[in-house]
PDB file of N, CA and C in Angstrom:
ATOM      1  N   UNK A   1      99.922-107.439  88.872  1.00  0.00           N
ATOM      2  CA  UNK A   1     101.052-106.778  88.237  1.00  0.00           C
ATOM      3  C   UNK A   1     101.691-107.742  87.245  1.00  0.00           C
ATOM      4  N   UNK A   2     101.956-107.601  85.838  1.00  0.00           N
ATOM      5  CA  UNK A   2     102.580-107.736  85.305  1.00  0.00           C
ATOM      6  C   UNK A   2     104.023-108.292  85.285  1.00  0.00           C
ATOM      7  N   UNK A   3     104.437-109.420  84.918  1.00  0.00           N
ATOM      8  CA  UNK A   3     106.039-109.768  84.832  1.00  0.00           C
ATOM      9  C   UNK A   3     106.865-109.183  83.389  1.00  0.00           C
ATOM     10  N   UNK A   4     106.991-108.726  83.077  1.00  0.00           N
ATOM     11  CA  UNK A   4     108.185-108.219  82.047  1.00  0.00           C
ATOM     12  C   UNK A   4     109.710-108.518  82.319  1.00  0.00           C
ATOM     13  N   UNK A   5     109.922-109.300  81.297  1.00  0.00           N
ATOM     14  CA  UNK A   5     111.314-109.629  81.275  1.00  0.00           C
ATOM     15  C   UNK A   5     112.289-109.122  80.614  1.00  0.00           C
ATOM     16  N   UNK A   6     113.070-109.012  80.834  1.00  0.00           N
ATOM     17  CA  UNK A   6     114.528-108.347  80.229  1.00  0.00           C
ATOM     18  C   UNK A   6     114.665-108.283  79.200  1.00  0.00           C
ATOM     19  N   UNK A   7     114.197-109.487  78.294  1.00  0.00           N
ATOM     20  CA  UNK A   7     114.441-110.117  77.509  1.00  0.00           C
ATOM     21  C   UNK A   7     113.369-109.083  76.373  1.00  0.00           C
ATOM     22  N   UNK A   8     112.020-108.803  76.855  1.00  0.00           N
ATOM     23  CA  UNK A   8     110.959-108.138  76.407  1.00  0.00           C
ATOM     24  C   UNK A   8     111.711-106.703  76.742  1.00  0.00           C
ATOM     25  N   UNK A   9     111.948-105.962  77.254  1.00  0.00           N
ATOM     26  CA  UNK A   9     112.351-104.692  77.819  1.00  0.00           C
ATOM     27  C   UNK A   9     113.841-104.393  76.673  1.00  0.00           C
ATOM     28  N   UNK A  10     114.529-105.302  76.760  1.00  0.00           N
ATOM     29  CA  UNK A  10     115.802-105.112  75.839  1.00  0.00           C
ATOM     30  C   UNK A  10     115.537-105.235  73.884  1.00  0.00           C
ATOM     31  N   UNK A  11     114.397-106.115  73.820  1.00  0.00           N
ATOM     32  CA  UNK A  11     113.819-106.284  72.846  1.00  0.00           C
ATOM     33  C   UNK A  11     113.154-104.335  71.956  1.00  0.00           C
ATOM     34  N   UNK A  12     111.992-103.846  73.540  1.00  0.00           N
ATOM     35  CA  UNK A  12     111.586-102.668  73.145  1.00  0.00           C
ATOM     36  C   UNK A  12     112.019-101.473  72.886  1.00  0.00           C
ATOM     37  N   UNK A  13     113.510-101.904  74.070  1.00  0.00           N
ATOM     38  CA  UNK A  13     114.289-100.651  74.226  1.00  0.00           C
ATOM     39  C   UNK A  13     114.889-100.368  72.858  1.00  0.00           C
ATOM     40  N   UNK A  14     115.654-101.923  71.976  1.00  0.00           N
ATOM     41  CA  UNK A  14     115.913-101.209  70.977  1.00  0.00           C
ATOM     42  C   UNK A  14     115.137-101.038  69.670  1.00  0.00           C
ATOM     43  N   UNK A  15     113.745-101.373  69.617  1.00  0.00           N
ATOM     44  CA  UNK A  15     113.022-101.105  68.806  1.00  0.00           C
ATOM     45  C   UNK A  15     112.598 -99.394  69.065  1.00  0.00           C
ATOM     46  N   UNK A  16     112.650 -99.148  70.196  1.00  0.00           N
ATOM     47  CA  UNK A  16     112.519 -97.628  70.194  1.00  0.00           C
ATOM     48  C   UNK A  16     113.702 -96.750  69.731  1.00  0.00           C
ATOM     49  N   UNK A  17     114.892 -97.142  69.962  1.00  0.00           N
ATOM     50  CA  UNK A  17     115.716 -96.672  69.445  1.00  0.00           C
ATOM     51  C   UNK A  17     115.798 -96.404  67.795  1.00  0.00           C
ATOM     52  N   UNK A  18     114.954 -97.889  67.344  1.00  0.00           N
ATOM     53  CA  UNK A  18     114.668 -97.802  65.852  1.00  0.00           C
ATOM     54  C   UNK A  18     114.068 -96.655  65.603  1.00  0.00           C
ATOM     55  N   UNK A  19     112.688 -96.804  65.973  1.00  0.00           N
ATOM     56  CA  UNK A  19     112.168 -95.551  66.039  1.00  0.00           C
ATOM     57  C   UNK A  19     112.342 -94.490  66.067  1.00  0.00           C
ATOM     58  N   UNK A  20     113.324 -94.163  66.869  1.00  0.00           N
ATOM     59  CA  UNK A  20     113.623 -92.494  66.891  1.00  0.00           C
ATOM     60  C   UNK A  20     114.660 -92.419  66.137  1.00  0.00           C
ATOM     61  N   UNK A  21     115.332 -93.466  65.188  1.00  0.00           N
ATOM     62  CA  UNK A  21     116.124 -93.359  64.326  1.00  0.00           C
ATOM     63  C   UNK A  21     115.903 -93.186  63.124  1.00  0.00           C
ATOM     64  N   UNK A  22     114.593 -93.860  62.938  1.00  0.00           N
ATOM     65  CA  UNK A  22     113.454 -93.811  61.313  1.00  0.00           C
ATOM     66  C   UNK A  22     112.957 -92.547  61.137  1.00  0.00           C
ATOM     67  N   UNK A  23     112.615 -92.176  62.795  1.00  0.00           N
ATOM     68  CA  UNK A  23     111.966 -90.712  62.645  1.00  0.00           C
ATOM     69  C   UNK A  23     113.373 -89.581  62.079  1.00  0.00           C
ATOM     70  N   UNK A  24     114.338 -89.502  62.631  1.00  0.00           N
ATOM     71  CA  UNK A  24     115.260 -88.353  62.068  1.00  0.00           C
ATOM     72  C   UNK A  24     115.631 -89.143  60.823  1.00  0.00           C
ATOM     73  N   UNK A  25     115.360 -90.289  59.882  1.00  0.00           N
ATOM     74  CA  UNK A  25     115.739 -90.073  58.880  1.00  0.00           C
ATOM     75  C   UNK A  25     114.434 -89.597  58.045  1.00  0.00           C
ATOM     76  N   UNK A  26     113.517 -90.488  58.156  1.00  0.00           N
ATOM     77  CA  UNK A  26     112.022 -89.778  57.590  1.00  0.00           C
ATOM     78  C   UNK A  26     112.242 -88.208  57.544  1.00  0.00           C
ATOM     79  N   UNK A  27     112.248 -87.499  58.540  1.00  0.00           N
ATOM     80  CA  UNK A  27     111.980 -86.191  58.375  1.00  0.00           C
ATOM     81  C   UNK A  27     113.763 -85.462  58.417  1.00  0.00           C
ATOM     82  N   UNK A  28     114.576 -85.995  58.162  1.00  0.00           N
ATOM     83  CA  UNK A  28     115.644 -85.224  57.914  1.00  0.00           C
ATOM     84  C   UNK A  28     115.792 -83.905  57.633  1.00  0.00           C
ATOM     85  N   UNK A  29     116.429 -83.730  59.236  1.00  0.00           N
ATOM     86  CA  UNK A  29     116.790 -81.880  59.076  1.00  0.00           C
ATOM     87  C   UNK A  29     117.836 -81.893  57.896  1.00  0.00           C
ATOM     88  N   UNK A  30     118.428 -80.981  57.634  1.00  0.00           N
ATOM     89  CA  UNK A  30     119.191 -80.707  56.900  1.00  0.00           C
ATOM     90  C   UNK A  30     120.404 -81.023  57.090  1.00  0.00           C
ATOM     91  N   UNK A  31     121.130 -81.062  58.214  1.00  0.00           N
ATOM     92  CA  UNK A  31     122.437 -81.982  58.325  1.00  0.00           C
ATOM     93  C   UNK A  31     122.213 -82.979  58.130  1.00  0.00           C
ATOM     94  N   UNK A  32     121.131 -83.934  58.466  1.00  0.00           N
ATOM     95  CA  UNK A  32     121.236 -85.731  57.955  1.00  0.00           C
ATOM     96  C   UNK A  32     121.566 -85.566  56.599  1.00  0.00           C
ATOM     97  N   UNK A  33     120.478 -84.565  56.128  1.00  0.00           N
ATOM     98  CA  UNK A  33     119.976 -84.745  54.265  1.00  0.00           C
ATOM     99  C   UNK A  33     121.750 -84.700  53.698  1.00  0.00           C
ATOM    100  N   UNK A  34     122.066 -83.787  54.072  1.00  0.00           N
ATOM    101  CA  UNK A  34     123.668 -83.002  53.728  1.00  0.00           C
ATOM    102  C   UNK A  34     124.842 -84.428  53.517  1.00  0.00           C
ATOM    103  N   UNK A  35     124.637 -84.723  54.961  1.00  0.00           N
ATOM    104  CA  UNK A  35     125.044 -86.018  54.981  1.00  0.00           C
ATOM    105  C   UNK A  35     125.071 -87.227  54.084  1.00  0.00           C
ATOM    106  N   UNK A  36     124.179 -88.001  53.735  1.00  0.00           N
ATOM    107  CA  UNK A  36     123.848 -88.433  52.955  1.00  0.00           C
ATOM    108  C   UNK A  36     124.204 -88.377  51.413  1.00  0.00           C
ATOM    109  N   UNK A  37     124.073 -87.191  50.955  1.00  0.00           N
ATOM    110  CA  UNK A  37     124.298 -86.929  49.707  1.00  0.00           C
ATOM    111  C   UNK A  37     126.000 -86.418  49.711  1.00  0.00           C
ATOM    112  N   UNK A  38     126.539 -85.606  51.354  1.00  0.00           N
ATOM    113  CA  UNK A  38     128.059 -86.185  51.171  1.00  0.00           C
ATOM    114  C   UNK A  38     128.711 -87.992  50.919  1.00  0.00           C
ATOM    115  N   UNK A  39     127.948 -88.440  51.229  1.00  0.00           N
ATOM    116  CA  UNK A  39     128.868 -89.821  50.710  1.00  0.00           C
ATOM    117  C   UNK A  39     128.311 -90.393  49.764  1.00  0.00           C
ATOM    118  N   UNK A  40     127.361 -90.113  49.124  1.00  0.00           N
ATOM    119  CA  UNK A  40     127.248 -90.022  47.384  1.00  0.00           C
ATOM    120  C   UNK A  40     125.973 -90.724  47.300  1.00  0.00           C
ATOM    121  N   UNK A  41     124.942 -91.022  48.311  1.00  0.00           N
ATOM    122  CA  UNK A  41     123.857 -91.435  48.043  1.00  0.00           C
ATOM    123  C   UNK A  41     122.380 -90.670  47.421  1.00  0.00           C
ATOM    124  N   UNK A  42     121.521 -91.526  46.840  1.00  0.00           N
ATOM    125  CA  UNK A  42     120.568 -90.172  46.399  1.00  0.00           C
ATOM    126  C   UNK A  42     119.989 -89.245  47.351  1.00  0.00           C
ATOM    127  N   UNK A  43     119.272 -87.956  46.963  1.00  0.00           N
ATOM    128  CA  UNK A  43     118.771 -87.492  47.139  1.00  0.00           C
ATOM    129  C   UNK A  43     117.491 -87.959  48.512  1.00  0.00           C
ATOM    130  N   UNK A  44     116.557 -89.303  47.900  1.00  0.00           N
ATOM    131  CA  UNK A  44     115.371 -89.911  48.893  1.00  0.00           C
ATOM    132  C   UNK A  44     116.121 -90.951  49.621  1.00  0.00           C
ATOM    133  N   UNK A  45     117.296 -91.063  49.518  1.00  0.00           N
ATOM    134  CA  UNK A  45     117.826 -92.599  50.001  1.00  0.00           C
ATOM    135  C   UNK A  45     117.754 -92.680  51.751  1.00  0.00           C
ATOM    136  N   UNK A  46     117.640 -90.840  52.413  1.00  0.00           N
ATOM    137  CA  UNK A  46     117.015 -91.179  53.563  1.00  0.00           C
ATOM    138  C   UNK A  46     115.976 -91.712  54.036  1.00  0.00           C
ATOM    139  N   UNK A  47     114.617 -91.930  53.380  1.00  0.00           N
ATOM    140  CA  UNK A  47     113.616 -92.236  53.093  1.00  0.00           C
ATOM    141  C   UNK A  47     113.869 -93.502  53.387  1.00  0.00           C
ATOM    142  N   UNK A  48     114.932 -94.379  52.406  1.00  0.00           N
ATOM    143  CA  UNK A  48     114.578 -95.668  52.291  1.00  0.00           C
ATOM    144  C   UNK A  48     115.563 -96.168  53.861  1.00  0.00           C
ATOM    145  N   UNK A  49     116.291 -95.625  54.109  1.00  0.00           N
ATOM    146  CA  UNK A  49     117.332 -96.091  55.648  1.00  0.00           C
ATOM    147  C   UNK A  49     115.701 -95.940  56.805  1.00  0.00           C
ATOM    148  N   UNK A  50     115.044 -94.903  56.762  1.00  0.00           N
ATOM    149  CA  UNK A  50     113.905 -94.536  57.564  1.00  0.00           C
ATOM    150  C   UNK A  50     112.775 -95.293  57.491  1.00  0.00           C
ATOM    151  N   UNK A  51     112.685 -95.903  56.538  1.00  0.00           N
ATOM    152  CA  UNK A  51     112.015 -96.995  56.778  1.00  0.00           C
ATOM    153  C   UNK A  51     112.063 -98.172  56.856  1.00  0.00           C
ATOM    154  N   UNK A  52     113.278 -98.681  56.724  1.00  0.00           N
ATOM    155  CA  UNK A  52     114.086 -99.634  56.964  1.00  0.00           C
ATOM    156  C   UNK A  52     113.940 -99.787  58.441  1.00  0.00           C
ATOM    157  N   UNK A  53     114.289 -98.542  58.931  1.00  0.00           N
ATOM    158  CA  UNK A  53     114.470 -98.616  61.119  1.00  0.00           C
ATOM    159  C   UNK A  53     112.857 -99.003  61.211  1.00  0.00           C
ATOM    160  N   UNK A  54     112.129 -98.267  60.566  1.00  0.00           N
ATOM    161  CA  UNK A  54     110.660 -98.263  61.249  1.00  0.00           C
ATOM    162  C   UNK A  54     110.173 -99.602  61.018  1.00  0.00           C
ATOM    163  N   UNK A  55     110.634-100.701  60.036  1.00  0.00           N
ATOM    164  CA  UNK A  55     110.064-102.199  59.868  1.00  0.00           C
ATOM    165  C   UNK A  55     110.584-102.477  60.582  1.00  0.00           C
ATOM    166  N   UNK A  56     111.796-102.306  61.382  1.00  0.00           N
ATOM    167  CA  UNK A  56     112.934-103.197  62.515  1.00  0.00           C
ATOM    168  C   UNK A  56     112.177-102.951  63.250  1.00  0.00           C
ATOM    169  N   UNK A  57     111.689-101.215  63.690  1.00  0.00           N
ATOM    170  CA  UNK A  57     111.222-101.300  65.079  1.00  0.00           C
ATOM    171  C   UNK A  57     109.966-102.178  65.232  1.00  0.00           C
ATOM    172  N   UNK A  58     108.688-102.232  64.181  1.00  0.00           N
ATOM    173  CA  UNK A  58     107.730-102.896  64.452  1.00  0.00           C
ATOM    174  C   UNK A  58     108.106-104.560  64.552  1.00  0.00           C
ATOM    175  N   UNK A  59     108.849-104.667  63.515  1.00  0.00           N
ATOM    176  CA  UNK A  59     109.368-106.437  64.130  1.00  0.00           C
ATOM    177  C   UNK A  59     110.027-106.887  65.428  1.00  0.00           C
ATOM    178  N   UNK A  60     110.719-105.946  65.425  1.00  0.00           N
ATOM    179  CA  UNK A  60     111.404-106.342  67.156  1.00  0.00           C
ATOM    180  C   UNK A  60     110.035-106.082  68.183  1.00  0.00           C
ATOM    181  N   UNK A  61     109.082-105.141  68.041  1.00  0.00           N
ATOM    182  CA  UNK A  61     107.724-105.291  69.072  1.00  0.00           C
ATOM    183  C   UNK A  61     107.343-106.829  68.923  1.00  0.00           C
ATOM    184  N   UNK A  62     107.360-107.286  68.350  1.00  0.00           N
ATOM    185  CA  UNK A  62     106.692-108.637  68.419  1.00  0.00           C
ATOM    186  C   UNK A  62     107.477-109.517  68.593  1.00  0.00           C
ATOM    187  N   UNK A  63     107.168-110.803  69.483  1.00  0.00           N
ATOM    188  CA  UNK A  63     107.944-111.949  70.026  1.00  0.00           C
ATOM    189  C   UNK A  63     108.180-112.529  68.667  1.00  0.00           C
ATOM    190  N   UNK A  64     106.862-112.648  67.895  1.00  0.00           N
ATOM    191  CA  UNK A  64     106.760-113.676  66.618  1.00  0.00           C
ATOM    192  C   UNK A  64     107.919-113.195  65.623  1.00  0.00           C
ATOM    193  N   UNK A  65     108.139-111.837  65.710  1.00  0.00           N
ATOM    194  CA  UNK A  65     109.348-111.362  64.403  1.00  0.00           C
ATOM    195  C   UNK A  65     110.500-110.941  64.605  1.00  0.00           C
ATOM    196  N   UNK A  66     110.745-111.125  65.973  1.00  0.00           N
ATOM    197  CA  UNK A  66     111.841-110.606  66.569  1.00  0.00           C
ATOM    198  C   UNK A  66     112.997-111.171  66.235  1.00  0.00           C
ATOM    199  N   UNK A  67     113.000-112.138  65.490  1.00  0.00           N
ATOM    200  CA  UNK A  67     114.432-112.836  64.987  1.00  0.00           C
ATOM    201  C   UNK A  67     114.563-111.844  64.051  1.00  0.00           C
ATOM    202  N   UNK A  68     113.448-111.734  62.906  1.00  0.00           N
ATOM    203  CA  UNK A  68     113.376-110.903  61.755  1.00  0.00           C
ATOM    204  C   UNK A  68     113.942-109.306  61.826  1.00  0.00           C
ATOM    205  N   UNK A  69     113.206-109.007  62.862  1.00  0.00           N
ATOM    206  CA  UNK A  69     113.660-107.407  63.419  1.00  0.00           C
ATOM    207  C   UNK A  69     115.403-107.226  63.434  1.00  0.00           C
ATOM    208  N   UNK A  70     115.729-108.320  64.745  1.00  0.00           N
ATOM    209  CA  UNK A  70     116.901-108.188  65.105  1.00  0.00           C
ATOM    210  C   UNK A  70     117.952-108.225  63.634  1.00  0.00           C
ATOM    211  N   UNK A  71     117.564-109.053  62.447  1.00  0.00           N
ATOM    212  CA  UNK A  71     118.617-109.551  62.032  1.00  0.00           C
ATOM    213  C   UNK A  71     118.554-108.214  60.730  1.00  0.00           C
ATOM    214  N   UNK A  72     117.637-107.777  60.420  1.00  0.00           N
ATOM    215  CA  UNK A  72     117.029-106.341  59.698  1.00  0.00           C
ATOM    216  C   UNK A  72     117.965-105.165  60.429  1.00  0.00           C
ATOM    217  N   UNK A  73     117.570-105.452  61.495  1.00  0.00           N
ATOM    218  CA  UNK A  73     118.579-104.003  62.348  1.00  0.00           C
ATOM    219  C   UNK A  73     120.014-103.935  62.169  1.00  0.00           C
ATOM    220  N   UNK A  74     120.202-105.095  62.324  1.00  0.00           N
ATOM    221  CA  UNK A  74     121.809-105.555  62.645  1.00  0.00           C
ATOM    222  C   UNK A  74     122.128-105.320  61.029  1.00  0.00           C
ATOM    223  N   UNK A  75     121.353-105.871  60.174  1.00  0.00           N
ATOM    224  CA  UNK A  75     122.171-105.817  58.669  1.00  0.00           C
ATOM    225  C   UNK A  75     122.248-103.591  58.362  1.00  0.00           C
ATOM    226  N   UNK A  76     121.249-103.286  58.766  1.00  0.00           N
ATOM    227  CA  UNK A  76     120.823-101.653  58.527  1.00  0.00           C
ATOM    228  C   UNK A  76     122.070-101.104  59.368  1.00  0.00           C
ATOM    229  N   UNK A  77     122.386-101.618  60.518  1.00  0.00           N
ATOM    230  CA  UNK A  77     123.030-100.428  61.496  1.00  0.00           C
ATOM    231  C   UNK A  77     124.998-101.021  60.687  1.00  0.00           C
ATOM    232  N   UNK A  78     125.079-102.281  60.390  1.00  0.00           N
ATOM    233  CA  UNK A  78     125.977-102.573  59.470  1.00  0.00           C
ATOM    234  C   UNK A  78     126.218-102.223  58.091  1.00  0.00           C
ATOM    235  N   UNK A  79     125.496-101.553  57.789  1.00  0.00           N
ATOM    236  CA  UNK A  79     125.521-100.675  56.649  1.00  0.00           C
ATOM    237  C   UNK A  79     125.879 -99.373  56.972  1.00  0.00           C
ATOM    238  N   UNK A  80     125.252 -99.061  57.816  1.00  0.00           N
ATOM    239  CA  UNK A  80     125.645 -97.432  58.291  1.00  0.00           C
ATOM    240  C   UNK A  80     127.272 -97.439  58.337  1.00  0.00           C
ATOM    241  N   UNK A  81     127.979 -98.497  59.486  1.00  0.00           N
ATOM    242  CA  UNK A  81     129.191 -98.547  60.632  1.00  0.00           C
ATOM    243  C   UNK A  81     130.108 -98.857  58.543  1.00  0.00           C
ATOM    244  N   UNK A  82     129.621 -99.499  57.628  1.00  0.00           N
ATOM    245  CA  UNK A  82     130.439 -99.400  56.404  1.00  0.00           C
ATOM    246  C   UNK A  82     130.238 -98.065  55.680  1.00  0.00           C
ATOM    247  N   UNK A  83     129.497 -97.234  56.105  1.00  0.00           N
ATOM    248  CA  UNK A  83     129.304 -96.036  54.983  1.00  0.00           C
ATOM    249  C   UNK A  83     130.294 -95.371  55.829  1.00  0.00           C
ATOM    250  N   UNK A  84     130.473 -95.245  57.230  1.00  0.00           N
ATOM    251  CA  UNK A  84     131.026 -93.860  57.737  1.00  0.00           C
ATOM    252  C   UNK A  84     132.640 -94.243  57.636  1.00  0.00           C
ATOM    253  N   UNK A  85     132.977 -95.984  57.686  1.00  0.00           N
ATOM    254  CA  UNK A  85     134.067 -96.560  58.094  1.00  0.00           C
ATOM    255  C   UNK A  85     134.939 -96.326  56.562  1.00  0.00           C
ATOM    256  N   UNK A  86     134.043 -95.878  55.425  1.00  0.00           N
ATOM    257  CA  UNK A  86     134.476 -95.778  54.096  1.00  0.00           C
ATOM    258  C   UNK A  86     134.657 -94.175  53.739  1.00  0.00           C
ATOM    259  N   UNK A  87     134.134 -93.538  54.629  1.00  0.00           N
ATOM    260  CA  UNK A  87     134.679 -92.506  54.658  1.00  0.00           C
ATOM    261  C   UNK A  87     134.927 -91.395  55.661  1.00  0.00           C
ATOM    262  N   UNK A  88     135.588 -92.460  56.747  1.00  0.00           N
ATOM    263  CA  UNK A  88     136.913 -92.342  57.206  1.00  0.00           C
ATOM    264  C   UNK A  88     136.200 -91.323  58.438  1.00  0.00           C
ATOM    265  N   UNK A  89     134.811 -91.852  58.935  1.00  0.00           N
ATOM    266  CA  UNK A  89     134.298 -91.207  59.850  1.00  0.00           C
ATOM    267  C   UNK A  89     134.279 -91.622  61.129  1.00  0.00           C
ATOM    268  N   UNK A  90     135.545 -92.481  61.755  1.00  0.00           N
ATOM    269  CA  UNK A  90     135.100 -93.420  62.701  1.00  0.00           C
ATOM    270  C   UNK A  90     134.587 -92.999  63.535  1.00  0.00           C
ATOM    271  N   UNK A  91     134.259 -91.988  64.353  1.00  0.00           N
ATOM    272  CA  UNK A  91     133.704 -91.902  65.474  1.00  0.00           C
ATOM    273  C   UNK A  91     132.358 -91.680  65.741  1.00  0.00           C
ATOM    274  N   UNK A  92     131.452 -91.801  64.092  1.00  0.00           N
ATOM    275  CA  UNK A  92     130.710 -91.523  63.888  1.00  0.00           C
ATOM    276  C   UNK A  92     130.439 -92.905  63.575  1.00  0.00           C
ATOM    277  N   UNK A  93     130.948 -94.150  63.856  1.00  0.00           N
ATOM    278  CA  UNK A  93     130.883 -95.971  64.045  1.00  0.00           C
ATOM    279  C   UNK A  93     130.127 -96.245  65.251  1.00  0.00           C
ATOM    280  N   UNK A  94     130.874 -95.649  66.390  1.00  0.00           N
ATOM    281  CA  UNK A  94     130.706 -96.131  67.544  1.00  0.00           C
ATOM    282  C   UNK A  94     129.024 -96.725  67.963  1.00  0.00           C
ATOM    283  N   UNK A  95     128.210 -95.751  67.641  1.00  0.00           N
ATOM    284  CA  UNK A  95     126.655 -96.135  67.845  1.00  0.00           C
ATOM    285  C   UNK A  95     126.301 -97.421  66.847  1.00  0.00           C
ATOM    286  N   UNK A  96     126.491 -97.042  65.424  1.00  0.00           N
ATOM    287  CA  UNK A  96     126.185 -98.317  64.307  1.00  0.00           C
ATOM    288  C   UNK A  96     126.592-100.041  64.883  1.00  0.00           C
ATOM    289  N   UNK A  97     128.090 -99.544  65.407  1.00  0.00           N
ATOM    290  CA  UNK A  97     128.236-100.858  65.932  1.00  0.00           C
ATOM    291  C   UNK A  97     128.017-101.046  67.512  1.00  0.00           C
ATOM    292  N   UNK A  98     127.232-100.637  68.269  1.00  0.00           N
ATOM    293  CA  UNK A  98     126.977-100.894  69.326  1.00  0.00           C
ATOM    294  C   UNK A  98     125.599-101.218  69.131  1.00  0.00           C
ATOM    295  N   UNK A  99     124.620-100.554  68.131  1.00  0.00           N
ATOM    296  CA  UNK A  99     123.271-100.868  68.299  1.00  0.00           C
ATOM    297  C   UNK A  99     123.178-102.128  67.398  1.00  0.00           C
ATOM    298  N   UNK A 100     124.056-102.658  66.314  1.00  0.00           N
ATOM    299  CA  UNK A 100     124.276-103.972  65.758  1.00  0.00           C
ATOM    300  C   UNK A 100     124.815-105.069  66.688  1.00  0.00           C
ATOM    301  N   UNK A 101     125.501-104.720  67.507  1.00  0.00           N
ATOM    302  CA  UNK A 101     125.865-105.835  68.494  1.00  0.00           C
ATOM    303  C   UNK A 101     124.770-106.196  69.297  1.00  0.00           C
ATOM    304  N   UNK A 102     124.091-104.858  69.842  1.00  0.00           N
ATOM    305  CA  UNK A 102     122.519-105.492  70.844  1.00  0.00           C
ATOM    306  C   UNK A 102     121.585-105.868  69.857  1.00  0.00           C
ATOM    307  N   UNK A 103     121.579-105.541  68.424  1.00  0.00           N
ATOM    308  CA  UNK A 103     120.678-106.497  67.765  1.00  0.00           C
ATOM    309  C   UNK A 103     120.808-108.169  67.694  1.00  0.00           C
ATOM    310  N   UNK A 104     122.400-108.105  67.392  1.00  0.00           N
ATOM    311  CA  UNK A 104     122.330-109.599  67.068  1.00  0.00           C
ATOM    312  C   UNK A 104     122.241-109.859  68.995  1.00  0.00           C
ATOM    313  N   UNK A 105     122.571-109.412  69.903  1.00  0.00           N
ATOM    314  CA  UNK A 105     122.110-110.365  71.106  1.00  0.00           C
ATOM    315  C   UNK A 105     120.087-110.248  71.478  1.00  0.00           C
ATOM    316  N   UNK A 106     119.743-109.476  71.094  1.00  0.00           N
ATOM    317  CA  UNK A 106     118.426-109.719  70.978  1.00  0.00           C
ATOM    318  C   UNK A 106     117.896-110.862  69.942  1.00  0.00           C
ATOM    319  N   UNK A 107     118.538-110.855  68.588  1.00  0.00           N
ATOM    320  CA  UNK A 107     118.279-111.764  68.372  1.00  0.00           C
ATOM    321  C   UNK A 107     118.642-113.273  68.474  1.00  0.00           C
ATOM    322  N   UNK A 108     119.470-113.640  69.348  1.00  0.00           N
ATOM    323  CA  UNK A 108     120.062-114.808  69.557  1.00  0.00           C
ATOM    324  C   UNK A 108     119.204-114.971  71.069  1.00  0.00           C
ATOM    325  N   UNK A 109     118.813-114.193  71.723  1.00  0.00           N
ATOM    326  CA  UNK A 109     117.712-114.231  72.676  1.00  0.00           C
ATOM    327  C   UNK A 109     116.704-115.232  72.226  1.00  0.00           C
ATOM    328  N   UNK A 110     116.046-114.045  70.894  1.00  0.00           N
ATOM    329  CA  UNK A 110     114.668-115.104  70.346  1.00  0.00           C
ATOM    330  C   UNK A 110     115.252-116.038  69.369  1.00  0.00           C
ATOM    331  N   UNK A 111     116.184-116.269  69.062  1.00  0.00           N
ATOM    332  CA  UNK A 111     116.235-117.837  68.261  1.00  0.00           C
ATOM    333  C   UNK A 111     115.896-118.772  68.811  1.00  0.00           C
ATOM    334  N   UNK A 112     115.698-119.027  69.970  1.00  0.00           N
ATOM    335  CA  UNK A 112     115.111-120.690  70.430  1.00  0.00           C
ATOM    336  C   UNK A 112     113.573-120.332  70.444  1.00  0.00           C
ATOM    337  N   UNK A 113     113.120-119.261  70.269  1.00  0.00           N
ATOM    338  CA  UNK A 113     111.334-119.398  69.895  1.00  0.00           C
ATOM    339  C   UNK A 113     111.332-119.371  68.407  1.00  0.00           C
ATOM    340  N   UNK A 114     112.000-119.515  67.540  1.00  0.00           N
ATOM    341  CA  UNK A 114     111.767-119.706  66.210  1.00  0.00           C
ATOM    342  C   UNK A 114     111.937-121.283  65.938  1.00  0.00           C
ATOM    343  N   UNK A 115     112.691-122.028  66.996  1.00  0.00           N
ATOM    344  CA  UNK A 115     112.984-123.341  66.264  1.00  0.00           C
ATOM    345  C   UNK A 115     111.765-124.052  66.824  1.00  0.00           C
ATOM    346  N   UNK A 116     111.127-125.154  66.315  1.00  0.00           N
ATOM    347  CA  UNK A 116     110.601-125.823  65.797  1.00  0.00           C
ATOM    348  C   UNK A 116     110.705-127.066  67.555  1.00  0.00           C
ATOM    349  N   UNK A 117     109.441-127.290  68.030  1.00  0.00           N
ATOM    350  CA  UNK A 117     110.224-127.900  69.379  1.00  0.00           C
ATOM    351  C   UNK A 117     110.029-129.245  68.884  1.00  0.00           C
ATOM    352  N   UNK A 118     111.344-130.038  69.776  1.00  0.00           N
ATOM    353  CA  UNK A 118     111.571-131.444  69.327  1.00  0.00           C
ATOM    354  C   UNK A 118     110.583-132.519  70.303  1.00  0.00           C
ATOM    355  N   UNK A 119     109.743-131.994  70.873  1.00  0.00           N
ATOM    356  CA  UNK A 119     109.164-133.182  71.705  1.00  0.00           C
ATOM    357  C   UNK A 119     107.860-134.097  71.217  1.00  0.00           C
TER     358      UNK A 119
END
C-alpha cells in the first residue's frame, strides 16, 4: 500500500479544483459568458482565465512545478477576488480568496524542494 501525504493530497485536491474551474470557464454556460462581459472583459477572455486554471492544475500535479502551479493559481484566483471586489461583488470573493490562500500554503509546502540543498 501506498503512503500519500497530505501534503500530495492537498496539492491534488486543489489542482482539481483548478480543473473543474478551467472546465466551466472553457465551456462557459451562459451566465459565466454574461458575466464576464458584465465587468467589461472581452468576449474570449473566458478562454484565456480557463486556461490559465488548466496550466495551474497540471503544475500543481507535479512535485517538480508545484511552486509554479501554486504561485499561477494564487496570482489567477487574485485576479478574480479584484474583478468582483471592483465591482462591488463581495460575496462572490469568498471562494477567490480562500482558494488563493490554500495556494500560497501549498506552495510554501513545496518551497523547500525548490531550494538548492546546502550539503
Amino acid at each position: 500500500m501506498s503512503k500519500i501525504s497530505w501534503h500530495q493530497v492537498s496539492a491534488l485536491a486543489l489542482a482539481a479544483f483548478f480543473v473543474v474551474g478551467s472546465l466551466s470557464n472553457i465551456f462557459a454556460p451562459g451566465s459565466i459568458y454574461e458575466e464576464y462581459l458584465r465587468w467589461g472583459y472581452p468576449y474570449w477572455f473566458h478562454f484565456v482565465t480557463g486556461s490559465l486554471e488548466l496550466t495551474t492544475a497540471v503544475l500543481l500535479a507535479r512535485a517538480r512545478t508545484r511552486l509554479w502551479g501554486s504561485a499561477l493559481g494564487c496570482t489567477v484566483m487574485l485576479a478574480a477576488l479584484a474583478t468582483v471586489t471592483l465591482h462591488g461583488e463581495y460575496g462572490h470573493g469568498v471562494a477567490p480568496l480562500v482558494v488563493a490562500t490554500l495556494s500560497i500554503v501549498v506552495g510554501w509546502i513545496a518551497w523547500p524542494k525548490r531550494l538548492p540543498s546546502s550539503a
